[in-house]
N, C-alpha and C. Protein backbone atom coordinates (compact mmCIF):
# COMPACT_ATOMS: atom_id res chain seq x y z
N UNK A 1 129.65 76.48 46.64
CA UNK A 1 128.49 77.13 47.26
C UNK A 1 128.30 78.54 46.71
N UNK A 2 129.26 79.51 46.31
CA UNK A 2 129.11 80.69 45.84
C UNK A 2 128.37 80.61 44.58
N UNK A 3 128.63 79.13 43.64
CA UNK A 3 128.11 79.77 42.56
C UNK A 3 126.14 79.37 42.86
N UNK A 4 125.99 78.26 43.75
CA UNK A 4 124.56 78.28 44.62
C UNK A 4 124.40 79.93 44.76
N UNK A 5 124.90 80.86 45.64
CA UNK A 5 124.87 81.49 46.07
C UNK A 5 124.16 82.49 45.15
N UNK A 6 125.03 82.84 43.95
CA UNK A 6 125.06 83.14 42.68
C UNK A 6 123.61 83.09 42.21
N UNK A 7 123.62 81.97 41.44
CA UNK A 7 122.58 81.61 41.01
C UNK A 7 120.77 81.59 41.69
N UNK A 8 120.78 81.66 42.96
CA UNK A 8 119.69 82.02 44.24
C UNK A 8 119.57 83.68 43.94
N UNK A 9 120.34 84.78 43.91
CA UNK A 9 120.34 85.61 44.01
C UNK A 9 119.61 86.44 42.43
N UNK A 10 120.60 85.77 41.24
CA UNK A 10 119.51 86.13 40.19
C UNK A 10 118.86 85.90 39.93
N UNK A 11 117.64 84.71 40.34
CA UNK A 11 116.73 84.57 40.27
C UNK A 11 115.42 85.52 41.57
N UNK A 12 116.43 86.02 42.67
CA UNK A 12 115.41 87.10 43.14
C UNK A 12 115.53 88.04 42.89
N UNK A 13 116.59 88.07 42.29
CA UNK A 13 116.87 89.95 41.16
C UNK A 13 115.82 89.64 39.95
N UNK A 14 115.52 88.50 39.29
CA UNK A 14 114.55 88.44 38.17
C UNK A 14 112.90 88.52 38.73
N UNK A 15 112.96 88.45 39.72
CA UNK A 15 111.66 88.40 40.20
C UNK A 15 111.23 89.88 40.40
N UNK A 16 112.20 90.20 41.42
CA UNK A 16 112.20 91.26 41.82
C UNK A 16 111.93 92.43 40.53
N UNK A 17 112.24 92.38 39.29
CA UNK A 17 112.63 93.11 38.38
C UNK A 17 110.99 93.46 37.87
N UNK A 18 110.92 91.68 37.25
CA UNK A 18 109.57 91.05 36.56
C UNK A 18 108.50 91.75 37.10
N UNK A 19 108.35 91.52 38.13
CA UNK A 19 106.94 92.21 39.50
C UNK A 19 106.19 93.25 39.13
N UNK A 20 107.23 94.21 39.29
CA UNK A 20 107.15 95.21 38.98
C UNK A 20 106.38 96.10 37.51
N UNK A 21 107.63 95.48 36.78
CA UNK A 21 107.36 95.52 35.23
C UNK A 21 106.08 95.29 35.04
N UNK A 22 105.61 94.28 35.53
CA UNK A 22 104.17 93.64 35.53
C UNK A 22 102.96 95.06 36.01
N UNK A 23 103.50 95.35 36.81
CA UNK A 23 102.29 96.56 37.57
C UNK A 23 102.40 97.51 36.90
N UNK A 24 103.57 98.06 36.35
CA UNK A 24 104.10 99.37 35.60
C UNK A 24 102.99 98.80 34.48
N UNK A 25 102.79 98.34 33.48
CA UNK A 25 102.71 97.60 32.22
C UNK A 25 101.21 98.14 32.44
N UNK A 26 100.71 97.28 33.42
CA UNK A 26 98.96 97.39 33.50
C UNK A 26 98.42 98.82 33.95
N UNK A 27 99.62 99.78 34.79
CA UNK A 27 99.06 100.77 34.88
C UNK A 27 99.32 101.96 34.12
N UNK A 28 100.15 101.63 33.11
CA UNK A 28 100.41 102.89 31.93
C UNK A 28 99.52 103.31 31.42
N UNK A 29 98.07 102.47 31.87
CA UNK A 29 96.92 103.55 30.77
C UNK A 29 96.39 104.48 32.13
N UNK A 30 96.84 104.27 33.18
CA UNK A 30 96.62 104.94 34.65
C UNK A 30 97.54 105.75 34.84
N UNK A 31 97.93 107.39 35.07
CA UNK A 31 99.36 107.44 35.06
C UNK A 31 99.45 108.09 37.12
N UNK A 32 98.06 108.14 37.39
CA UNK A 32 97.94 108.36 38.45
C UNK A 32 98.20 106.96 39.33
N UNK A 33 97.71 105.91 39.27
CA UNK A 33 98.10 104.85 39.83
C UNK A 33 99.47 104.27 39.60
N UNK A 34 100.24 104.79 38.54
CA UNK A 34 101.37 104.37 38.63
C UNK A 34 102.32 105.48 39.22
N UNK A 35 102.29 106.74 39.67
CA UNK A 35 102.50 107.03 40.56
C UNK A 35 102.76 106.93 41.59
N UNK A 36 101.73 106.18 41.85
CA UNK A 36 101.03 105.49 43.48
C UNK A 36 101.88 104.52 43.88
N UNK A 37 101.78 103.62 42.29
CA UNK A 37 102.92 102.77 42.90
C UNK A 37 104.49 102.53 42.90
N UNK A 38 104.98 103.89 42.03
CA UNK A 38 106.19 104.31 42.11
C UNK A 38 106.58 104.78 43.52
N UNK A 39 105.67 105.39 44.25
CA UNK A 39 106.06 105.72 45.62
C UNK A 39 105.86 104.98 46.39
N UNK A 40 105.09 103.94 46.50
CA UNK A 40 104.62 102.53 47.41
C UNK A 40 106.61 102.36 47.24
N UNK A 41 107.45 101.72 45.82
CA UNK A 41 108.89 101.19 45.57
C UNK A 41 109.41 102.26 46.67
């Protein structure tokens, strides 16, 4: 079960990571909205 355990967990650490990256990415030509959403994290 741990390695279940394991394996459940890096996949919401990859999500968790991805998400983000994703919003950062689209708002680098914004540096005010990424701000915004550095403090929303």
């Amino acid at each position: 079960m741990t390695g279940m355990n394991l394996v459940t967990v890096i996949m919401l650490m990859v999500e968790v990571v991805l998400i983000p990256l994703c919003f950062l990415l689209r708002m680098l030509d914004e540096p005010p909205m990424k701000l915004s959403i550095l403090w929303m994290i």
